[in-house]
Structure formats: structure tokens, C-alpha cells
C-alpha atoms as a PDB file:
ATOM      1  CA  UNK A   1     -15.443  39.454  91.365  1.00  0.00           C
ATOM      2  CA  UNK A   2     -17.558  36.653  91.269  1.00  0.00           C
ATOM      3  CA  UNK A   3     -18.054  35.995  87.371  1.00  0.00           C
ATOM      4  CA  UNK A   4     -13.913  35.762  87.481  1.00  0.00           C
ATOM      5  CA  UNK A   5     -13.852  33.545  90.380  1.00  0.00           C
ATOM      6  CA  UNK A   6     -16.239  31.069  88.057  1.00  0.00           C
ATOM      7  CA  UNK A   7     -14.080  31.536  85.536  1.00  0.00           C
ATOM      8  CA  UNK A   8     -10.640  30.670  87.393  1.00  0.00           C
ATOM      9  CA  UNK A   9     -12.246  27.770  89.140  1.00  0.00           C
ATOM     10  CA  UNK A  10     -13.552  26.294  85.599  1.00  0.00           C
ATOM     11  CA  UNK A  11     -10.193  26.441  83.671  1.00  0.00           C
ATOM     12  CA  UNK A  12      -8.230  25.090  86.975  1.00  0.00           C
ATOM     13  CA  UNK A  13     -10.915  22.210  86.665  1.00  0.00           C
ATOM     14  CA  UNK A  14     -10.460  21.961  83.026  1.00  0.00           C
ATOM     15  CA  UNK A  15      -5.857  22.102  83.378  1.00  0.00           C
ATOM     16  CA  UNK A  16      -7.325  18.877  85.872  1.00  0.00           C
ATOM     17  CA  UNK A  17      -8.841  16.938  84.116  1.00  0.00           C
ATOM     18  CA  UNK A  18      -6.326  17.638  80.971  1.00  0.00           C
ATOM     19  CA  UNK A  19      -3.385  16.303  83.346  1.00  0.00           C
ATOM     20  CA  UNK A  20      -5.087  13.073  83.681  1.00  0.00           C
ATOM     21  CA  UNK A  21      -3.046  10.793  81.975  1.00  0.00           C
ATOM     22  CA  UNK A  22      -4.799   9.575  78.429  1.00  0.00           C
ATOM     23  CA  UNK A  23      -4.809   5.973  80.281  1.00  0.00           C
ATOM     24  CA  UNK A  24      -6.958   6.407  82.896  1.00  0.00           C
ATOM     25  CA  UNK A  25     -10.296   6.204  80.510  1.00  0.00           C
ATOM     26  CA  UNK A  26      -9.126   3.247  78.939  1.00  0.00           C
ATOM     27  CA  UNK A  27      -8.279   1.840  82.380  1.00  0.00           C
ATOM     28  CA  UNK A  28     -12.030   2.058  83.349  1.00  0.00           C
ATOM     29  CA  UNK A  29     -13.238   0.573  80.222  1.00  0.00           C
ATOM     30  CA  UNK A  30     -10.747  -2.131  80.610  1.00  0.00           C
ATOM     31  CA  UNK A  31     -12.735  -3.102  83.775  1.00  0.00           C
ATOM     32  CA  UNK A  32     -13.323  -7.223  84.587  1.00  0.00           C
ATOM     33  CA  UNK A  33     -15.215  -8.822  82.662  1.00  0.00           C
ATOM     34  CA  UNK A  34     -17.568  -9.768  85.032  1.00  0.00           C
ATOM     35  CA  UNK A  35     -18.327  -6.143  85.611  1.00  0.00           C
ATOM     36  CA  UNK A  36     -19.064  -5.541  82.241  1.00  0.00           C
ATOM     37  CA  UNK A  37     -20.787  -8.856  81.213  1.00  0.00           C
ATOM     38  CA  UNK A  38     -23.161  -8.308  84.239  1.00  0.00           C
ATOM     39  CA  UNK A  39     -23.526  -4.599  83.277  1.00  0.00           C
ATOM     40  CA  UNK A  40     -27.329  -5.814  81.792  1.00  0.00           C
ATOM     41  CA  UNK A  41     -28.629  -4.909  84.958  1.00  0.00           C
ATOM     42  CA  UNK A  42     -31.024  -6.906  87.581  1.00  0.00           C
ATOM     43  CA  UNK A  43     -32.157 -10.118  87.262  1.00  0.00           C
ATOM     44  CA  UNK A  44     -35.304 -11.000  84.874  1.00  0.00           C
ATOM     45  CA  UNK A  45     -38.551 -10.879  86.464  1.00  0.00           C
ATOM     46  CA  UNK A  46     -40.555 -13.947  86.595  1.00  0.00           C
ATOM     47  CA  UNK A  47     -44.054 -13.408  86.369  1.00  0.00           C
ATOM     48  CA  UNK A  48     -46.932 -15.746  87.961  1.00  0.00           C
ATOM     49  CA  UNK A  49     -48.295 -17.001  84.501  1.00  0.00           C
ATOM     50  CA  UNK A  50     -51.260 -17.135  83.548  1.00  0.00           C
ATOM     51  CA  UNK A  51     -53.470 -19.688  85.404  1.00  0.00           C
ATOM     52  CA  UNK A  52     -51.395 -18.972  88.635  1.00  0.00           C
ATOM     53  CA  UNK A  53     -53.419 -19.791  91.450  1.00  0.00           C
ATOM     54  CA  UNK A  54     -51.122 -19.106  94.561  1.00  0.00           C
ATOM     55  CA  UNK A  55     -47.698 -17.061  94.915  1.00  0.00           C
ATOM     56  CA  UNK A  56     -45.681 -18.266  97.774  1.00  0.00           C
ATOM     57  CA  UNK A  57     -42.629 -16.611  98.733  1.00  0.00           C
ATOM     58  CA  UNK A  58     -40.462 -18.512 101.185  1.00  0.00           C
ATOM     59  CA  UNK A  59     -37.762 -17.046 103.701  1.00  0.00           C
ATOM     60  CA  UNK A  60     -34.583 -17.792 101.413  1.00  0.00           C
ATOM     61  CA  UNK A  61     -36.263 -15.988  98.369  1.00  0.00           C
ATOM     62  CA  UNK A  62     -37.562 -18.794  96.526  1.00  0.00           C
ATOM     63  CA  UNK A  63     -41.033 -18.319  95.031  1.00  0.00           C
ATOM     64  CA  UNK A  64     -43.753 -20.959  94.722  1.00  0.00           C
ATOM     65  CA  UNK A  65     -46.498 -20.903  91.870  1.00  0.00           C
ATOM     66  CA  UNK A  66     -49.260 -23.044  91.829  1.00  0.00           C
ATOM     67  CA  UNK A  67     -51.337 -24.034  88.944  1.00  0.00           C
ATOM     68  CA  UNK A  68     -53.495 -26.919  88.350  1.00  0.00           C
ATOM     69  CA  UNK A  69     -52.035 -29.531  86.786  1.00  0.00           C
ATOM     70  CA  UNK A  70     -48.620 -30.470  84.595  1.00  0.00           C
ATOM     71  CA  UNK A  71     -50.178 -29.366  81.451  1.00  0.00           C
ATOM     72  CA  UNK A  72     -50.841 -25.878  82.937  1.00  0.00           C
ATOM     73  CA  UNK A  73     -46.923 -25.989  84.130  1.00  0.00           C
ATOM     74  CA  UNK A  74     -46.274 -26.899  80.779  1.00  0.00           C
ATOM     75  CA  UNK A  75     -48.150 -23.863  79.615  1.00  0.00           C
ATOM     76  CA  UNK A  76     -46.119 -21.452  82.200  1.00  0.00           C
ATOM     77  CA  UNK A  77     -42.906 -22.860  80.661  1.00  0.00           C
ATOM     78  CA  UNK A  78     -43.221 -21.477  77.834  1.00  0.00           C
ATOM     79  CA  UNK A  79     -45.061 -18.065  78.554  1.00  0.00           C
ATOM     80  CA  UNK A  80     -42.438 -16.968  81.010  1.00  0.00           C
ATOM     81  CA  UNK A  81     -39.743 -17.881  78.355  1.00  0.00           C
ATOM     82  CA  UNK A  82     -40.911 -16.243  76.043  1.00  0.00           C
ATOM     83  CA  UNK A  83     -41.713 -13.017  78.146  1.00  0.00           C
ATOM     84  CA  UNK A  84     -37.994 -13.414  80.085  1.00  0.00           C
ATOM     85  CA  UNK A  85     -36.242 -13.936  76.307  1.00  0.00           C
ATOM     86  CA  UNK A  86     -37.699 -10.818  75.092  1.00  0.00           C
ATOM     87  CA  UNK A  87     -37.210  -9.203  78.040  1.00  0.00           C
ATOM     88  CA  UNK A  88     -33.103  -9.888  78.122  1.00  0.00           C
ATOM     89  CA  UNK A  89     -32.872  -9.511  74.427  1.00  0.00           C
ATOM     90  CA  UNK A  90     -34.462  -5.920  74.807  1.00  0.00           C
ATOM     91  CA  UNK A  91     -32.290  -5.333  77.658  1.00  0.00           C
ATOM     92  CA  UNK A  92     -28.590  -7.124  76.351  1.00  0.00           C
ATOM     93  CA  UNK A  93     -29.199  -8.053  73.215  1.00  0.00           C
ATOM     94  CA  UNK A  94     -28.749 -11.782  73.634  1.00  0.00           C
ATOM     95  CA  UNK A  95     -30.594 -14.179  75.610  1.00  0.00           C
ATOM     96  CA  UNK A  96     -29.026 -17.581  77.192  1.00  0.00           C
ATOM     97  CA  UNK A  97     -31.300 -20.436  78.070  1.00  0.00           C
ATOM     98  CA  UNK A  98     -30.125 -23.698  79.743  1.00  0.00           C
ATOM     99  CA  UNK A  99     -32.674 -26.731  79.226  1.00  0.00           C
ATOM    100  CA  UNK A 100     -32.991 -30.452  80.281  1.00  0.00           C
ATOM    101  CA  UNK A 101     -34.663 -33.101  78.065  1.00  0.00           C
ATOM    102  CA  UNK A 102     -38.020 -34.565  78.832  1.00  0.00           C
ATOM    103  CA  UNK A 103     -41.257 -33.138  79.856  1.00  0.00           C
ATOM    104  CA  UNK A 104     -39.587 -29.527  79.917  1.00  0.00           C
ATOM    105  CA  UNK A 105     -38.416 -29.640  76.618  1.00  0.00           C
ATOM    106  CA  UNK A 106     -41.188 -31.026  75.194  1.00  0.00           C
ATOM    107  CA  UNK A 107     -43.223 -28.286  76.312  1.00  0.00           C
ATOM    108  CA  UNK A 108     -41.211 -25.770  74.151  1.00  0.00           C
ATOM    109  CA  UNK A 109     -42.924 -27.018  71.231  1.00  0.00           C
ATOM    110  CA  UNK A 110     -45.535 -24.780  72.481  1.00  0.00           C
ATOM    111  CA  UNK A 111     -43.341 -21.504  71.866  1.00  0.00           C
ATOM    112  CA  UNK A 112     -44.330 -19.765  69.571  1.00  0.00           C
ATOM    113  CA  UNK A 113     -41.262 -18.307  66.114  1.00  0.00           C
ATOM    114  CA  UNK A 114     -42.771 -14.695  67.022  1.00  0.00           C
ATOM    115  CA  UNK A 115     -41.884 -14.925  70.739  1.00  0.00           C
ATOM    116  CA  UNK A 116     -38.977 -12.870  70.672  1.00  0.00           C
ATOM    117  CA  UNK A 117     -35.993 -12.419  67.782  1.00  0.00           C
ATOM    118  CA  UNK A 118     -34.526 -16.063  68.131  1.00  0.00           C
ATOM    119  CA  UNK A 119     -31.746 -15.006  66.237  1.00  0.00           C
ATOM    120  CA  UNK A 120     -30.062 -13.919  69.305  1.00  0.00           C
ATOM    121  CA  UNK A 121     -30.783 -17.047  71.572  1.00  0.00           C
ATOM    122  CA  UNK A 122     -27.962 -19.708  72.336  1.00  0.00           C
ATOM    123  CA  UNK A 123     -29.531 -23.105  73.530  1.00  0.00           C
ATOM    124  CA  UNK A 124     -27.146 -25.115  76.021  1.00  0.00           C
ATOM    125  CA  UNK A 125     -28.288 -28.514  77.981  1.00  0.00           C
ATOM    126  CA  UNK A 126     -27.901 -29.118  81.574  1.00  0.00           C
ATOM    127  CA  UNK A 127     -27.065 -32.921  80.726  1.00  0.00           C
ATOM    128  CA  UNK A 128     -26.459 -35.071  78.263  1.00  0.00           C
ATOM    129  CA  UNK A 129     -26.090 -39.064  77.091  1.00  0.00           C
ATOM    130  CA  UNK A 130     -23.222 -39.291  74.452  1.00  0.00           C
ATOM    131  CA  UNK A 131     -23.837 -40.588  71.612  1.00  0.00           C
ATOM    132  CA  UNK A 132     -27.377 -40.579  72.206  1.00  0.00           C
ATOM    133  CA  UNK A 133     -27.728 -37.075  72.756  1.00  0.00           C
ATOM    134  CA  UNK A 134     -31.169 -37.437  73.581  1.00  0.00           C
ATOM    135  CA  UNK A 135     -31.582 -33.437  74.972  1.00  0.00           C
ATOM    136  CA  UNK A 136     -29.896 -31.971  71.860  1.00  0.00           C
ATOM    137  CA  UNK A 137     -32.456 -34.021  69.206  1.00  0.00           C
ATOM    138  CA  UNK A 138     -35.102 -33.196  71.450  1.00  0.00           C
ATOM    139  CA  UNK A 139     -34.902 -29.327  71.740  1.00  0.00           C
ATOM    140  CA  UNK A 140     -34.113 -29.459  67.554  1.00  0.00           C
ATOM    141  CA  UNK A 141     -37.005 -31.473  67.353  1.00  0.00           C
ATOM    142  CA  UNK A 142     -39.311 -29.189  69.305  1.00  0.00           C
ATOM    143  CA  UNK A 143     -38.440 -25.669  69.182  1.00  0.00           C
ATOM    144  CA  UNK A 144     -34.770 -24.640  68.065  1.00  0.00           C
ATOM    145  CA  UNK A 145     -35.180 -25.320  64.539  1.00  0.00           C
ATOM    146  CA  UNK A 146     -38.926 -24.396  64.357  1.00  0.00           C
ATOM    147  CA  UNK A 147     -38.216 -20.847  65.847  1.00  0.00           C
ATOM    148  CA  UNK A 148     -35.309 -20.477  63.850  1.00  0.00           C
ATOM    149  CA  UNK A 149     -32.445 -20.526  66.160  1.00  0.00           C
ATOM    150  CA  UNK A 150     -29.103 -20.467  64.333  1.00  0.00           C
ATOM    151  CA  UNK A 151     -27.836 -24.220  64.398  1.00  0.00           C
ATOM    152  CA  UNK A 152     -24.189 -22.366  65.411  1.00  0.00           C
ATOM    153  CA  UNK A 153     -26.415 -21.245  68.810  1.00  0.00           C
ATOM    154  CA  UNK A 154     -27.661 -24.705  69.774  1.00  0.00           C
ATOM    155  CA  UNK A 155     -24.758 -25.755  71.705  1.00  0.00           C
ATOM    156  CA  UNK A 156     -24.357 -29.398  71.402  1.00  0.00           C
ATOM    157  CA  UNK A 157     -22.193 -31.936  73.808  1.00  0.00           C
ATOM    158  CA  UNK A 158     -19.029 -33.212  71.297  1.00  0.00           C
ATOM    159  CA  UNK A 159     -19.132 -37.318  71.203  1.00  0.00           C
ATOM    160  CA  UNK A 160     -16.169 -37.193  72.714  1.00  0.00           C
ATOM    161  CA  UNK A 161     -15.213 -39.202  76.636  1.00  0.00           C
ATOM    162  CA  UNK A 162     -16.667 -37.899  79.083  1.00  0.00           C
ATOM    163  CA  UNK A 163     -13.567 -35.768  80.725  1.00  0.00           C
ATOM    164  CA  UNK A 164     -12.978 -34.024  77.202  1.00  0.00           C
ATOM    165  CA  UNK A 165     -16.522 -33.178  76.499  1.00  0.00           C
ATOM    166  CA  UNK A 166     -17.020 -31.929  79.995  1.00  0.00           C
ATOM    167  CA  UNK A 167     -14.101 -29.542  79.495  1.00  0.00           C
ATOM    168  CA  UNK A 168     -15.561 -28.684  76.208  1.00  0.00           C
ATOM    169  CA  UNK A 169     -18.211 -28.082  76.862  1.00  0.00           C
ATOM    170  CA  UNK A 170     -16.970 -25.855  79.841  1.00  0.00           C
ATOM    171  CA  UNK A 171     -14.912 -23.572  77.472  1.00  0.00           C
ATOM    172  CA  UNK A 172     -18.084 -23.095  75.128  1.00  0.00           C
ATOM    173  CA  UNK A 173     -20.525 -22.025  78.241  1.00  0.00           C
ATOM    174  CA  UNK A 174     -17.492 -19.658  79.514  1.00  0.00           C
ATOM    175  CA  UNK A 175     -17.468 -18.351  75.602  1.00  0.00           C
ATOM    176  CA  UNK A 176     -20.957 -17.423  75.313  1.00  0.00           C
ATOM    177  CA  UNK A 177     -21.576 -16.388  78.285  1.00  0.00           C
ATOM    178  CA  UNK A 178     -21.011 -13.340  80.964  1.00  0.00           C
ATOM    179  CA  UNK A 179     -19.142 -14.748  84.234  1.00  0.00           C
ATOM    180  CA  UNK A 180     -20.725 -14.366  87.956  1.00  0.00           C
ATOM    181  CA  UNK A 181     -18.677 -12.317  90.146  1.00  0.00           C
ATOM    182  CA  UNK A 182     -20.437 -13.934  93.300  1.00  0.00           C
ATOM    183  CA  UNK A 183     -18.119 -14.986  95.426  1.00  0.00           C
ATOM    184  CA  UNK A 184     -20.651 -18.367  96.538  1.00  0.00           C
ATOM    185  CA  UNK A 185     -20.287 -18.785  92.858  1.00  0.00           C
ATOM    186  CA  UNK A 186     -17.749 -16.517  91.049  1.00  0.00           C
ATOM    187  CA  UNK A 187     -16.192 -17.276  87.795  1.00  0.00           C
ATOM    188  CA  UNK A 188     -19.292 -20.127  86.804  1.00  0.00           C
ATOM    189  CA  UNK A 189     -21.307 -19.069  83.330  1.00  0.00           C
ATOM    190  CA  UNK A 190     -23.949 -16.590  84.290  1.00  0.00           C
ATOM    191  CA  UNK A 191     -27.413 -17.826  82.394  1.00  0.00           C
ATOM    192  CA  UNK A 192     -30.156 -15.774  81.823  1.00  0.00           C
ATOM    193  CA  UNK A 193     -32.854 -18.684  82.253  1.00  0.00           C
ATOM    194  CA  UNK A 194     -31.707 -22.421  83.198  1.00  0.00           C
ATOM    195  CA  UNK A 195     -35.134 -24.945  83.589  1.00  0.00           C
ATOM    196  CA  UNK A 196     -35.045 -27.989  85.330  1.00  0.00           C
ATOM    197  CA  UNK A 197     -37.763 -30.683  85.568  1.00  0.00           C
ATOM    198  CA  UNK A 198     -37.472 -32.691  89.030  1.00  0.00           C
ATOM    199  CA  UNK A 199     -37.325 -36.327  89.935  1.00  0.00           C
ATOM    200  CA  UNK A 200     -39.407 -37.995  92.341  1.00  0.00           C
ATOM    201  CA  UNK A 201     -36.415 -38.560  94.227  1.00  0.00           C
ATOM    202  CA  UNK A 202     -35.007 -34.722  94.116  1.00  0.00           C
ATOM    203  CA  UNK A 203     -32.741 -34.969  91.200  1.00  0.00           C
ATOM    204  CA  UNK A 204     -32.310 -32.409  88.444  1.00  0.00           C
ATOM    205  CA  UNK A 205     -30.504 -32.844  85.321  1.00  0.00           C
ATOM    206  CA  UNK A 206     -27.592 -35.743  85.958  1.00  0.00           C
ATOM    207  CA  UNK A 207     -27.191 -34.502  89.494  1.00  0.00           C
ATOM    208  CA  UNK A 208     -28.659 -37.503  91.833  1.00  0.00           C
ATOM    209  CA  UNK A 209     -29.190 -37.722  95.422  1.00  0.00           C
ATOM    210  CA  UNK A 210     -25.603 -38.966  97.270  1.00  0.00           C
ATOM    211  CA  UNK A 211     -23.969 -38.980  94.094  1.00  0.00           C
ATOM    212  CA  UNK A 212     -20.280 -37.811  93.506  1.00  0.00           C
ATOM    213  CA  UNK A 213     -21.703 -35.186  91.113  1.00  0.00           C
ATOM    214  CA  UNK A 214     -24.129 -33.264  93.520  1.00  0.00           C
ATOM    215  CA  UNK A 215     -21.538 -33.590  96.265  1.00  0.00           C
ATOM    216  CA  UNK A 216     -18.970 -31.325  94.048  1.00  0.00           C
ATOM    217  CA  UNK A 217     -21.797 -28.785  94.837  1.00  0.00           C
ATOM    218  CA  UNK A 218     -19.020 -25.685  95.798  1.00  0.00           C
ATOM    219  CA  UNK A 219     -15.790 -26.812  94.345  1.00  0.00           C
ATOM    220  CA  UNK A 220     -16.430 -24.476  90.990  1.00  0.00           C
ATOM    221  CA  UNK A 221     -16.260 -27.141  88.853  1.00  0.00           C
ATOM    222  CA  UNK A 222     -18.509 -25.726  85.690  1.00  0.00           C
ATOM    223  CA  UNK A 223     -19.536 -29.451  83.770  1.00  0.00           C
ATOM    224  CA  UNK A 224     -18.857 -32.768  85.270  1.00  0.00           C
ATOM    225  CA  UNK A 225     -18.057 -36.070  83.515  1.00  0.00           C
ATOM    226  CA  UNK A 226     -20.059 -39.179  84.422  1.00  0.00           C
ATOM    227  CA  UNK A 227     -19.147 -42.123  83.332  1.00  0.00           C
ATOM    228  CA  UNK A 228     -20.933 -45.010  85.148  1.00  0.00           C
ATOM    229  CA  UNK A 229     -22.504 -48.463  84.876  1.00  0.00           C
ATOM    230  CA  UNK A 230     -22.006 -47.960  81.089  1.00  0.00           C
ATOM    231  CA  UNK A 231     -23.357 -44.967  80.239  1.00  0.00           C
ATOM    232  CA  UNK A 232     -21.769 -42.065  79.532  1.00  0.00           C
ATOM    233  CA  UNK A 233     -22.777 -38.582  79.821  1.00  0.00           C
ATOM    234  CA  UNK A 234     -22.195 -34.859  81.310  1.00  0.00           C
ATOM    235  CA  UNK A 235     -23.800 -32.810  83.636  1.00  0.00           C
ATOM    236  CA  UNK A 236     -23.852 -28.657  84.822  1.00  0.00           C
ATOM    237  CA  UNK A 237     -22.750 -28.247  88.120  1.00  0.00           C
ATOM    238  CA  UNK A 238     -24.984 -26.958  90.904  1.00  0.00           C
ATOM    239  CA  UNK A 239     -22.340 -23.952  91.133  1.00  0.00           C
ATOM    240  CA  UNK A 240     -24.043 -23.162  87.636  1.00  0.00           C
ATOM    241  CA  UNK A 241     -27.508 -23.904  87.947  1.00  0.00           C
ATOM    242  CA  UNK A 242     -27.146 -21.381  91.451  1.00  0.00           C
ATOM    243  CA  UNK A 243     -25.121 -18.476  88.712  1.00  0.00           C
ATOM    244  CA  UNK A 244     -27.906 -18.355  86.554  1.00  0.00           C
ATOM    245  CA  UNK A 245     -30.025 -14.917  86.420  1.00  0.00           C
ATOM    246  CA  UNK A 246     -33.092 -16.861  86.742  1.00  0.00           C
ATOM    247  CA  UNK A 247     -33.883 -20.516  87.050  1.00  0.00           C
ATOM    248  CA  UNK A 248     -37.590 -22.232  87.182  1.00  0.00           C
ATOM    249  CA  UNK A 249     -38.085 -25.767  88.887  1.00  0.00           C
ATOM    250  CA  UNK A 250     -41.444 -27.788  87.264  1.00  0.00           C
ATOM    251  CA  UNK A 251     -42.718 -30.560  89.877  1.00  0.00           C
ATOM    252  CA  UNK A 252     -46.331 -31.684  88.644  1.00  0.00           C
ATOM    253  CA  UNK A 253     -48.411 -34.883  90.164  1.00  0.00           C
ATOM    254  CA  UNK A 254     -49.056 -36.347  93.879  1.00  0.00           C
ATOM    255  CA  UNK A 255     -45.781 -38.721  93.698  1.00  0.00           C
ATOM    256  CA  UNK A 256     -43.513 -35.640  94.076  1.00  0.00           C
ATOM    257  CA  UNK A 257     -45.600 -34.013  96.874  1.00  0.00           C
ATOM    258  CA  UNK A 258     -42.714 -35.414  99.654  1.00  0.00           C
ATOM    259  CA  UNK A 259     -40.045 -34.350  97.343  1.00  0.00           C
ATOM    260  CA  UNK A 260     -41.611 -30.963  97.188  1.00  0.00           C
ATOM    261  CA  UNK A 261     -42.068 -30.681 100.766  1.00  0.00           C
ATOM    262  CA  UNK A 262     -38.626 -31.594 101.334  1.00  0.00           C
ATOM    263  CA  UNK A 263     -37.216 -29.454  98.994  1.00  0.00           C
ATOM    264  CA  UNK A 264     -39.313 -26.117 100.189  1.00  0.00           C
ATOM    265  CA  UNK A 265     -39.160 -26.815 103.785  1.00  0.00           C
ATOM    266  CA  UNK A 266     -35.214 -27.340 104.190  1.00  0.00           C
ATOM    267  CA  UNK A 267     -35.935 -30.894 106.440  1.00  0.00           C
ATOM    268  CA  UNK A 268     -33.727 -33.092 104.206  1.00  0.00           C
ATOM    269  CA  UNK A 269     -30.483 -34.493 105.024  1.00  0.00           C
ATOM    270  CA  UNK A 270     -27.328 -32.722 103.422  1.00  0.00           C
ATOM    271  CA  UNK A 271     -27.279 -34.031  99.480  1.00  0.00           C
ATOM    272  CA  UNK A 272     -30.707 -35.837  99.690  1.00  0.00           C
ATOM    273  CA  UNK A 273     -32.520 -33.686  97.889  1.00  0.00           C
ATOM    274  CA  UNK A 274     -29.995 -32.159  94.902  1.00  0.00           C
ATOM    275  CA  UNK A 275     -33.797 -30.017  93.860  1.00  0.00           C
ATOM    276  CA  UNK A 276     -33.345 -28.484  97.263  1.00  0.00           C
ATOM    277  CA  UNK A 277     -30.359 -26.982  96.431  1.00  0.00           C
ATOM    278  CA  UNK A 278     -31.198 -24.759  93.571  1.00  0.00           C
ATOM    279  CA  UNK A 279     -30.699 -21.279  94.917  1.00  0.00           C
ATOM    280  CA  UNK A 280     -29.972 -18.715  92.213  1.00  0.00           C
ATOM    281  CA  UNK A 281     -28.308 -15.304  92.152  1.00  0.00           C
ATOM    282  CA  UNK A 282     -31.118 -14.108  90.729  1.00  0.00           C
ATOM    283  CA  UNK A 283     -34.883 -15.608  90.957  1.00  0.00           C
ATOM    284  CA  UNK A 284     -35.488 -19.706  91.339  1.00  0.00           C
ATOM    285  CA  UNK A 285     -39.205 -20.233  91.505  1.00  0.00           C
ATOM    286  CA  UNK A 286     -41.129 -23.312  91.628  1.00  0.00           C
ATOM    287  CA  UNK A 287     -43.814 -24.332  89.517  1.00  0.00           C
ATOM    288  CA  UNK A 288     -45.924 -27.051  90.999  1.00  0.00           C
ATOM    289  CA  UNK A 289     -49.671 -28.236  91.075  1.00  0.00           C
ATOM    290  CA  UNK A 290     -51.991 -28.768  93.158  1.00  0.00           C
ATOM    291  CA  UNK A 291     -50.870 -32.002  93.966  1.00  0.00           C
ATOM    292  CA  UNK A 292     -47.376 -32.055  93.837  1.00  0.00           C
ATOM    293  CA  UNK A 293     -47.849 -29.109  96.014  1.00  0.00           C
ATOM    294  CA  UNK A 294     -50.273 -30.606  98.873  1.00  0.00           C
ATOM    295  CA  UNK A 295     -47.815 -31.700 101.850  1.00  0.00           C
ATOM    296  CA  UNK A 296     -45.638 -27.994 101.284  1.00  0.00           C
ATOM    297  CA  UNK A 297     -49.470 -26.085 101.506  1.00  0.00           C
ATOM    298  CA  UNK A 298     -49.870 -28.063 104.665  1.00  0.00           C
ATOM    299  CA  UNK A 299     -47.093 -26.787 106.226  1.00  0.00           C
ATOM    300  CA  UNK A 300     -47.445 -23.040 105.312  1.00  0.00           C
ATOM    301  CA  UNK A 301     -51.761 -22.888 106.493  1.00  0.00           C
END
């Protein structure tokens, strides 16, 4: 009697499953986007670098490495880029990268066209000067072309005012990529990589200490229009610098050391230090040298 109980049970589970209505399936796959955007899996690992002298892991998650000096920062850049590209592209197929102008950028001119299949990377810039477009020329100028990213994929500010390129510029980070389903910072462009050089003062990108643009830090506001004293640019939000899978903070040379300490010790007053604030869903690690990184050692000996 056994063999026919096996038997009944499997075509009573089979008459089931053949009841289920035909839209059920295409229900599931019909899921949010979120859930299937973020269906990649976990957040890319970044590695200490070569010429990483310390790892420091702080209470809130944030990782510390410390190398010598800026040009050894500059050299970490761009080896955990090109490991965390590859990585994603192997993973997703695609591989977004968010990058300032300036030191950071400049560094990328280090990266080598065999670093991963660049075919697949889309370029965007955490600020920008209009008309000037100062972050855009410099990434052409030192990687994008070089590697061979597809102009399409370098994602370039319009010249338009401020308000329209923000919103833009919104619609084409929401188009390229997946959306976070965080609720600190749901619905904001999920990156894979975003990198940020600091100020002395705490800023990253356009986002200033006191200003109106760090204070809309929560509001889910994806780009921000600034339009001041002349000059006219655009700048990510915090709420998507804090989406991104992985972000890395570069702070080299003794006149950032009380920045630094501010920043990775929490004793700031609330939109002082915007640096401070950069707490992804994924991994934010710092990469500092030995003297921008002195006064935060102190503290943690």
C-alpha cells in the first residue's frame, strides 16, 4: 500500500499546482523593482589595498585604512576600483561608479583599459559647474575615454539652469540605475561605488558645512540645484551618497587631521561636518594617511 499512497499523494500535488492560476508566476516575476534591481546580491567588498598599513573598524561600520601618504591613496583609488568594477560586472553585469573632480579623478588616470570590460561601466558626477563642467572634462580627460567607456555611459550634467539639470539629471541616475529599498533611503539611485575626496572643512562634492544643500540630508531629494553668488552648479544628495553599495572617502595631509577626527569620532555639531555623514548601505571606508590620520589614532590607542 505504500507505493500507491506515493502515487496518490504525487498526482494530488501535481492537480495543485495545475489549479494555480497561470498568473501567479508572472505575479512573482512582476516583483518591485527594487527587489529585482538589488537581486545582485551583497554589497562589494573593499579590500585594504596594497600598502595598507592599519584597518580600523569603528562602532557604526565604517572602516579606516591607513597608508602613507596621498600618492599611496591615490594608488588605492584605483586598485579597489578596478577590483570592485570587475567584481560587480562578474556579478550583474554592469558596474555604476559616481566620481567628484579633483585629486580623485585625477588619480584614475592610473587605471589601467584591461581593468575590467569598460564597456559595461556608466560614469556619473557627484557635482558639477555648468558650463564649465570641470568633473565631466576631467574624468574624459583621464580615464573614460582612455579605457574605452562608451561616450553614451559618461553621464554628463545638460547646460541647462540649475532646477532643470538637477531634475535631469535625477531621471538619468533613476534610469541607469537599480533603486534602494531602504527605508533611511528608499527610492534614491543605488551605486555600486560613489568616491568622494574631502575638504579641510568636511565638505564632499557641493555639499558644504551649514549649507541649504547638506541640510536636505533626509528629505529624498536625489540632485540638488545650487545656484549662488554666481555660480551655478548641481550636487548628489547625501540620501544618495548613503544608497550607494559602496562608497570610499580619501583625506590625505596634516591640515585635515581635525576634520578627520571629527568626522570618525562623531564630536561635531549637527551639519558641521557634511564628510561625517557618509554612511552607506553597504561599505564607506576611509582612506587616510598617516597624517591626516594622527588626532583619530590618538583617540583609538
Amino acid at each position: 500500500m505504500i507505493r500507491p499512497l506515493i502515487l496518490l499523494t504525487a498526482l494530488l500535488s501535481a492537480a495543485s499546482a495545475a489549479s494555480v492560476p497561470s498568473s501567479r508566476p508572472l505575479h512573482l516575476r512582476a516583483a518591485p523593482a527594487t527587489t529585482l534591481r538589488l537581486s545582485g546580491g551583497a554589497a562589494p567588498t573593499v579590500k585594504p589595498p596594497t600598502g595598507c598599513k592599519e584597518v580600523h573598524k569603528i562602532p557604526d561600520g565604517r572602516q579606516v585604512f591607513i597608508l602613507e601618504d596621498a600618492d599611496a591613496i591615490s594608488a588605492a583609488v584605483v586598485e579597489s576600483v578596478a577590483a570592485i568594477g570587475a567584481e560587480c560586472i562578474a556579478e550583474k553585469g554592469s558596474f555604476t561608479m559616481c566620481v567628484p573632480g579633483g585629486s580623485i579623478v585625477k588619480a584614475l588616470s592610473k587605471l589601467s583599459p584591461d581593468a575590467m570590460d569598460f564597456s559595461k561601466v556608466h560614469v556619473f558626477f557627484a557635482n558639477e559647474r555648468i558650463g564649465e563642467f570641470k568633473c565631466y572634462k576631467g574624468a574624459v580627460s583621464s580615464f573614460t575615454e582612455r579605457c574605452g567607456i562608451p561616450a553614451e555611459n559618461v553621464h554628463k550634467v545638460s547646460d541647462a539652469d540649475p532646477a532643470a539639470a538637477a531634475a535631469a539629471y535625477e531621471a538619468e541616475m533613476l534610469a541607469a540605475a537599480p533603486k534602494s529599498d531602504s527605508s533611511a533611503v528608499a527610492g534614491m539611485p543605488c551605486m555600486d561605488l560613489i568616491l568622494l575626496g574631502t575638504g579641510e572643512d568636511g565638505h564632499v562634492g557641493s555639499l558644504h558645512p551649514g549649507s541649504d544643500e547638506i541640510k536636505e540630508t533626509g528629505n529624498g531629494k536625489v540632485c540638488l540645484p545650487i545656484d549662488k553668488d554666481g555660480k551655478k552648479s548641481i550636487a548628489i544628495s547625501m540620501d544618495v551618497i548613503n544608497a550607494a553599495r559602496a562608497v570610499i572617502l580619501s583625506a590625505a595631509g596634516e591640515g585635515r587631521a581635525a576634520m578627520v577626527n571629527q568626522a570618525l569620532s562623531g564630536e561635531f555639531e549637527k551639519w558641521a561636518v557634511p564628510a561625517a555623514l557618509v554612511k552607506c548601505e553597504g561599505e564607506t571606508v576611509w582612506m587616510c594617511d598617516q597624517a591626516s590620520v594622527a588626532g583619530f589614532k590618538t583617540t583609538i590607542e
